[in-house]
C-alpha atoms as a PDB file:
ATOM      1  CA  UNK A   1     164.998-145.638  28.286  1.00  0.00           C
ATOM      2  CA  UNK A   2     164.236-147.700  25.162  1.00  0.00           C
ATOM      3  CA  UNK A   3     161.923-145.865  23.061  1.00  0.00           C
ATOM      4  CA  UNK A   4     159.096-146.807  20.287  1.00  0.00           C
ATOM      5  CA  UNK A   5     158.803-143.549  18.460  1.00  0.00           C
ATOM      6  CA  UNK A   6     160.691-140.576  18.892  1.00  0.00           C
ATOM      7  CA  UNK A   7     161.620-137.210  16.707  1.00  0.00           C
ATOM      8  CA  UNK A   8     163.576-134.745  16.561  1.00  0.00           C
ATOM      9  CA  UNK A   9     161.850-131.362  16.784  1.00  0.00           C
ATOM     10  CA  UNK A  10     163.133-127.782  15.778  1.00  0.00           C
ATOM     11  CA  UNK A  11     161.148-126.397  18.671  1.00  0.00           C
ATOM     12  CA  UNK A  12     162.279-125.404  22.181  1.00  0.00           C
ATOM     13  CA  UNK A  13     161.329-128.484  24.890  1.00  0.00           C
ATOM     14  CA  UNK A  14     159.322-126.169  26.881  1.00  0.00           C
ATOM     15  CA  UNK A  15     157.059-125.895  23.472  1.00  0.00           C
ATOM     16  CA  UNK A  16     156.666-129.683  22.645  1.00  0.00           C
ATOM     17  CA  UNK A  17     155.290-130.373  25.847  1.00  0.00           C
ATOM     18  CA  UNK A  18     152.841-127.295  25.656  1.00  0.00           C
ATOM     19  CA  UNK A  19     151.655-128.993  22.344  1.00  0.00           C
ATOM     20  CA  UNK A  20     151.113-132.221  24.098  1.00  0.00           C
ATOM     21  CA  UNK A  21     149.045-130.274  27.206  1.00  0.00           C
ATOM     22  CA  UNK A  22     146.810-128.991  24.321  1.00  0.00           C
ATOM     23  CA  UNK A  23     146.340-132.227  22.586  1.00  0.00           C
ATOM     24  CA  UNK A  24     145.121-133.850  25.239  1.00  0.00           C
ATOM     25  CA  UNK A  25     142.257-133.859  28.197  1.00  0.00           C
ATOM     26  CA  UNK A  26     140.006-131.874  26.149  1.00  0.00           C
ATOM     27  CA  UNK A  27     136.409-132.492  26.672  1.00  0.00           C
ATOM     28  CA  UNK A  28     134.910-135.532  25.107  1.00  0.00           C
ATOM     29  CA  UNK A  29     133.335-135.727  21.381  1.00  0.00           C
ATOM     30  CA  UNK A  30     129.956-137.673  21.460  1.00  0.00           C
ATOM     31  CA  UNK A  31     127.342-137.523  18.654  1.00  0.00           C
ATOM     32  CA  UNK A  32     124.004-137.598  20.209  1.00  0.00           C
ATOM     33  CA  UNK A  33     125.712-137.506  23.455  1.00  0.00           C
ATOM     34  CA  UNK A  34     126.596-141.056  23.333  1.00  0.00           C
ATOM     35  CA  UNK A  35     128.295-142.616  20.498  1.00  0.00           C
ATOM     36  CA  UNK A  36     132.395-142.053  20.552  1.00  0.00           C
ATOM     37  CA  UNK A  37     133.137-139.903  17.190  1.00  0.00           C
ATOM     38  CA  UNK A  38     136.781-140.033  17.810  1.00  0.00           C
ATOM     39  CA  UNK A  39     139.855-141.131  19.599  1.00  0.00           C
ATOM     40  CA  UNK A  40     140.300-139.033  23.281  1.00  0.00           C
ATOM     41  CA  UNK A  41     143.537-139.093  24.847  1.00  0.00           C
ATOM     42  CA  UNK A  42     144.454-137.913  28.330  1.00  0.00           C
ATOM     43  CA  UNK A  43     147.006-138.023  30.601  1.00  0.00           C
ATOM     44  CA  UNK A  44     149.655-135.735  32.482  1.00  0.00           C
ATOM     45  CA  UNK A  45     152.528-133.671  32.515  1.00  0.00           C
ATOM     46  CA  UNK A  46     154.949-133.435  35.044  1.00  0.00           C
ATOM     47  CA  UNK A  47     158.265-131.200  34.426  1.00  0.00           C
ATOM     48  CA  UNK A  48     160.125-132.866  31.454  1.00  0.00           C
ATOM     49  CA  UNK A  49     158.055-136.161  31.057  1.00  0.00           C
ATOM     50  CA  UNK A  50     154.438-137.215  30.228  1.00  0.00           C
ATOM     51  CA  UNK A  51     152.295-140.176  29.984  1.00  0.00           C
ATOM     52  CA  UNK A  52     149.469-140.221  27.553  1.00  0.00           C
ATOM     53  CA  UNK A  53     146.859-142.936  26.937  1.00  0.00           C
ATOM     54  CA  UNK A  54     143.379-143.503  24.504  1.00  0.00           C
ATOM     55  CA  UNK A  55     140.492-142.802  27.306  1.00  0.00           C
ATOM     56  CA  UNK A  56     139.014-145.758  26.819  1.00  0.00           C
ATOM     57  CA  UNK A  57     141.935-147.916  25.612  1.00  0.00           C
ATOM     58  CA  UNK A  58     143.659-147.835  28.758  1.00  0.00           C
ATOM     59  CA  UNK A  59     145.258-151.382  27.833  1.00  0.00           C
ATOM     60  CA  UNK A  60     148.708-149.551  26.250  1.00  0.00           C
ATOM     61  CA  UNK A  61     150.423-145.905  27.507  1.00  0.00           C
ATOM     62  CA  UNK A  62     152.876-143.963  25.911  1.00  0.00           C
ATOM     63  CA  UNK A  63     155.622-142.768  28.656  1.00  0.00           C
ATOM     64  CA  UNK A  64     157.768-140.112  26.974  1.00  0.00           C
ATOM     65  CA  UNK A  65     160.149-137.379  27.724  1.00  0.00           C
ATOM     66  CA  UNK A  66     161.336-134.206  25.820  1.00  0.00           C
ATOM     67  CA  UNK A  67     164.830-133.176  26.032  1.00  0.00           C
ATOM     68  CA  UNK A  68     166.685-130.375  24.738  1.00  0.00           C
ATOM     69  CA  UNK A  69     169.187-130.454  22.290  1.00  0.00           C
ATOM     70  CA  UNK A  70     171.216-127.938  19.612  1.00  0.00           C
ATOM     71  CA  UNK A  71     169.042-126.276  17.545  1.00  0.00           C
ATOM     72  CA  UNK A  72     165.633-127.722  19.226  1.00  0.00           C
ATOM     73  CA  UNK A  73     164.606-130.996  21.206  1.00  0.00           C
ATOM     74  CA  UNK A  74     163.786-134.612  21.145  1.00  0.00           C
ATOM     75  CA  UNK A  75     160.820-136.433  21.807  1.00  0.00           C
ATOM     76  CA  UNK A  76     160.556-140.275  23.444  1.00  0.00           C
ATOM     77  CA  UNK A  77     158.082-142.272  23.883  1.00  0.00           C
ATOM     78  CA  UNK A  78     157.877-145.982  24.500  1.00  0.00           C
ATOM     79  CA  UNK A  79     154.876-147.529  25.084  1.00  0.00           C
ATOM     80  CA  UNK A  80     154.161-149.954  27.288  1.00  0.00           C
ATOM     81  CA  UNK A  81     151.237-151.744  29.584  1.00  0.00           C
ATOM     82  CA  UNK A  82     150.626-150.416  33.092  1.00  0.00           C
ATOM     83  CA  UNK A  83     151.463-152.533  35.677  1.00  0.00           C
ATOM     84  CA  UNK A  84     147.816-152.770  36.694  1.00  0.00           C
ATOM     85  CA  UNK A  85     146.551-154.190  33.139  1.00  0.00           C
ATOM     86  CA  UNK A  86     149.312-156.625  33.402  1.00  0.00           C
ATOM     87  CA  UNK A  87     148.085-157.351  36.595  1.00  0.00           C
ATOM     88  CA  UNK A  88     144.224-157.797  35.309  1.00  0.00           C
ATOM     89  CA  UNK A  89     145.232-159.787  32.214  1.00  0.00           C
ATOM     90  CA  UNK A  90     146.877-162.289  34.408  1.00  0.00           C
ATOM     91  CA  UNK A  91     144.106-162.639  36.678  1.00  0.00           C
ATOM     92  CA  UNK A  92     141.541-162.921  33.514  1.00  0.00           C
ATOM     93  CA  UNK A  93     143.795-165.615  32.539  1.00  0.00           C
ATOM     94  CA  UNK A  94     143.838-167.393  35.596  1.00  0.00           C
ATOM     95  CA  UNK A  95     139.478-166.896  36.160  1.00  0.00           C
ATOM     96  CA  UNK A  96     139.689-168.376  32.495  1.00  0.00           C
ATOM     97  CA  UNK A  97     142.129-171.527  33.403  1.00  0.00           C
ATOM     98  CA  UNK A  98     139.554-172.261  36.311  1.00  0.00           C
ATOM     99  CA  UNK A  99     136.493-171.800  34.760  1.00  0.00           C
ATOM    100  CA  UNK A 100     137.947-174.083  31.780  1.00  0.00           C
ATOM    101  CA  UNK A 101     138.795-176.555  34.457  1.00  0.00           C
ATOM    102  CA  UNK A 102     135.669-176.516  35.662  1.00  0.00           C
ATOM    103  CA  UNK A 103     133.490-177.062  32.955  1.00  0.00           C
ATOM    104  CA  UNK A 104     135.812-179.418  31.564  1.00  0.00           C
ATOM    105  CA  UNK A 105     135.175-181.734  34.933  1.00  0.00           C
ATOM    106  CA  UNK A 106     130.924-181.768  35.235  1.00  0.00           C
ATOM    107  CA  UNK A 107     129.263-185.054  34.709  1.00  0.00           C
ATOM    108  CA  UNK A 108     129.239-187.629  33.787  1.00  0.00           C
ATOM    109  CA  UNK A 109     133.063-187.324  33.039  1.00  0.00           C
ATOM    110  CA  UNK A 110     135.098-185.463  35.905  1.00  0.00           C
ATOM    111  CA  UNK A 111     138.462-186.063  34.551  1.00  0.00           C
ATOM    112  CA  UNK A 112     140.232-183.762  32.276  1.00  0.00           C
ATOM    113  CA  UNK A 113     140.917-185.325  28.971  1.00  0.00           C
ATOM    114  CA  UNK A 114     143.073-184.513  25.965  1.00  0.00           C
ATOM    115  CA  UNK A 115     139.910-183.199  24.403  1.00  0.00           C
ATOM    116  CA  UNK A 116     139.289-180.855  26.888  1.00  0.00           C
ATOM    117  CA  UNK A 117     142.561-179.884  27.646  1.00  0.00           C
ATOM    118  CA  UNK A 118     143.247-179.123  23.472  1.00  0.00           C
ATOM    119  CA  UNK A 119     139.436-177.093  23.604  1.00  0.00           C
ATOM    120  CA  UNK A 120     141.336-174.881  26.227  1.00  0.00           C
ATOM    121  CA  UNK A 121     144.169-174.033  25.417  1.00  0.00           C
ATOM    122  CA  UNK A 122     142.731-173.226  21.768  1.00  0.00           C
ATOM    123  CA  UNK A 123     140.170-170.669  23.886  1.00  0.00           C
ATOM    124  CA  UNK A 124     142.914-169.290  25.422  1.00  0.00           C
ATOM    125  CA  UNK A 125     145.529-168.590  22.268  1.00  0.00           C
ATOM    126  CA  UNK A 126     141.864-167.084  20.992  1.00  0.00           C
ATOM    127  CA  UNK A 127     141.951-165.077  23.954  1.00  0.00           C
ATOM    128  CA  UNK A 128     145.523-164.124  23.857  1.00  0.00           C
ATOM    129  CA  UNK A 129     145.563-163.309  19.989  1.00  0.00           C
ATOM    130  CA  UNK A 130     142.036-160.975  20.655  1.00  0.00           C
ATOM    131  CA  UNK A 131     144.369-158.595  23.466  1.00  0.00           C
ATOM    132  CA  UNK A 132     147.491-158.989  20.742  1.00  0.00           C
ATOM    133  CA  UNK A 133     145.437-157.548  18.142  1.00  0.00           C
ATOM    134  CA  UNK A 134     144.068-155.013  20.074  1.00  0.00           C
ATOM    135  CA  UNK A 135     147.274-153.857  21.710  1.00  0.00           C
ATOM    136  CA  UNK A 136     148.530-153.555  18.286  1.00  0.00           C
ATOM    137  CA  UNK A 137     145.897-151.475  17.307  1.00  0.00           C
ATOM    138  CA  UNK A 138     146.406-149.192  20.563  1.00  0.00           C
ATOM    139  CA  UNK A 139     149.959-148.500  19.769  1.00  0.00           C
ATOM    140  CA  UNK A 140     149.411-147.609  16.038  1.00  0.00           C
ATOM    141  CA  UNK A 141     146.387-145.306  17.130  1.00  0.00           C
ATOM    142  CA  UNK A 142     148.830-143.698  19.799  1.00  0.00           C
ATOM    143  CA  UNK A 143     151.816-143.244  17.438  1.00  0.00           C
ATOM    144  CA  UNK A 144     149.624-141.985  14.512  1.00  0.00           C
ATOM    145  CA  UNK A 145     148.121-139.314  17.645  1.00  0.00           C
ATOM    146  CA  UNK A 146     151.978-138.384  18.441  1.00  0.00           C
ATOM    147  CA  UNK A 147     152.390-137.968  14.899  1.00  0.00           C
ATOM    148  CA  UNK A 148     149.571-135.372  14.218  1.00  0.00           C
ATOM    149  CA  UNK A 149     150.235-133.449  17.678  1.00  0.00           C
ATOM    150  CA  UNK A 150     153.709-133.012  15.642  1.00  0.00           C
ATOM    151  CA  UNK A 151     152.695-132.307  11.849  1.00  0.00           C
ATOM    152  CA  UNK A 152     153.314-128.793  11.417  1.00  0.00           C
ATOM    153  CA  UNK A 153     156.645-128.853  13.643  1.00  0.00           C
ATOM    154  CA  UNK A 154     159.329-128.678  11.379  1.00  0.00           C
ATOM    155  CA  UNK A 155     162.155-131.804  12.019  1.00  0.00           C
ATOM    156  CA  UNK A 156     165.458-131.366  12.649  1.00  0.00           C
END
């Protein structure tokens, strides 16, 4: 498995993956009940792998296994989108390519000119670079997360 982030842990695997069950599905943080005062991850555990994702950035998950090795273990991760946001991003595109096209053909001119057509696919590289940008930004939150679960482990 290719990984994005990984380390190298002076900790038994059995360990690492009880400090991931404690890091996340913990209750949620809300000042006044409403407003989101920090990052929540959840997820799940099952034997010697997990998946872990921001609660309400489902858009990116971090797939990971902990392995054993001399002296400690070592921690993968690669994060990736679920099959069902790829799934939903290509039909958003698609709703978006036919509600261009339609707009682009009302009255009084029902052909699709070079105008148009440049209008958009400028919307949609908007669109595209807006879920770039904040799939970036889900992958740093996630790796800076994996990297505080981890602070106080000493490396190997």
């Amino acid at each position: 498995m290719p990984h994005d982030w990984s380390l190298d842990l002076a900790i038994a695997p059995d360990g690492a993956l009880q400090r991931i069950a404690a890091a996340i599905n913990r209750p949620k943080k809300r000042a006044f009940g409403v407003l989101k005062t920090e990052n929540e991850y959840v997820g799940f555990i099952r034997d010697d792998t997990f998946e872990i994702w921001e609660r309400q950035g489902r858009a990116i998950h971090g797939r990971g296994v902990v392995r054993g090795r001399h002296g400690g273990s070592r921690v993968e991760v690669q994060l990736m989108f679920p099959r069902w946001t790829k799934v939903l991003i290509g039909l958003f595109f698609a709703l978006y390519v036919l509600v261009a096209a339609g707009i682009a053909t009302q009255p009084p001119r029902t052909e699709i000119g070079a105008e148009e057509f440049a209008i958009g696919v400028g919307g949609a590289a908007l669109l595209a670079a807006i879920f770039a940008a904040g799939a970036a930004q889900q992958r740093a939150n996630l790796r800076r997360f994996l990297d505080r679960i981890f602070s106080e482990v000493p490396r190997i």
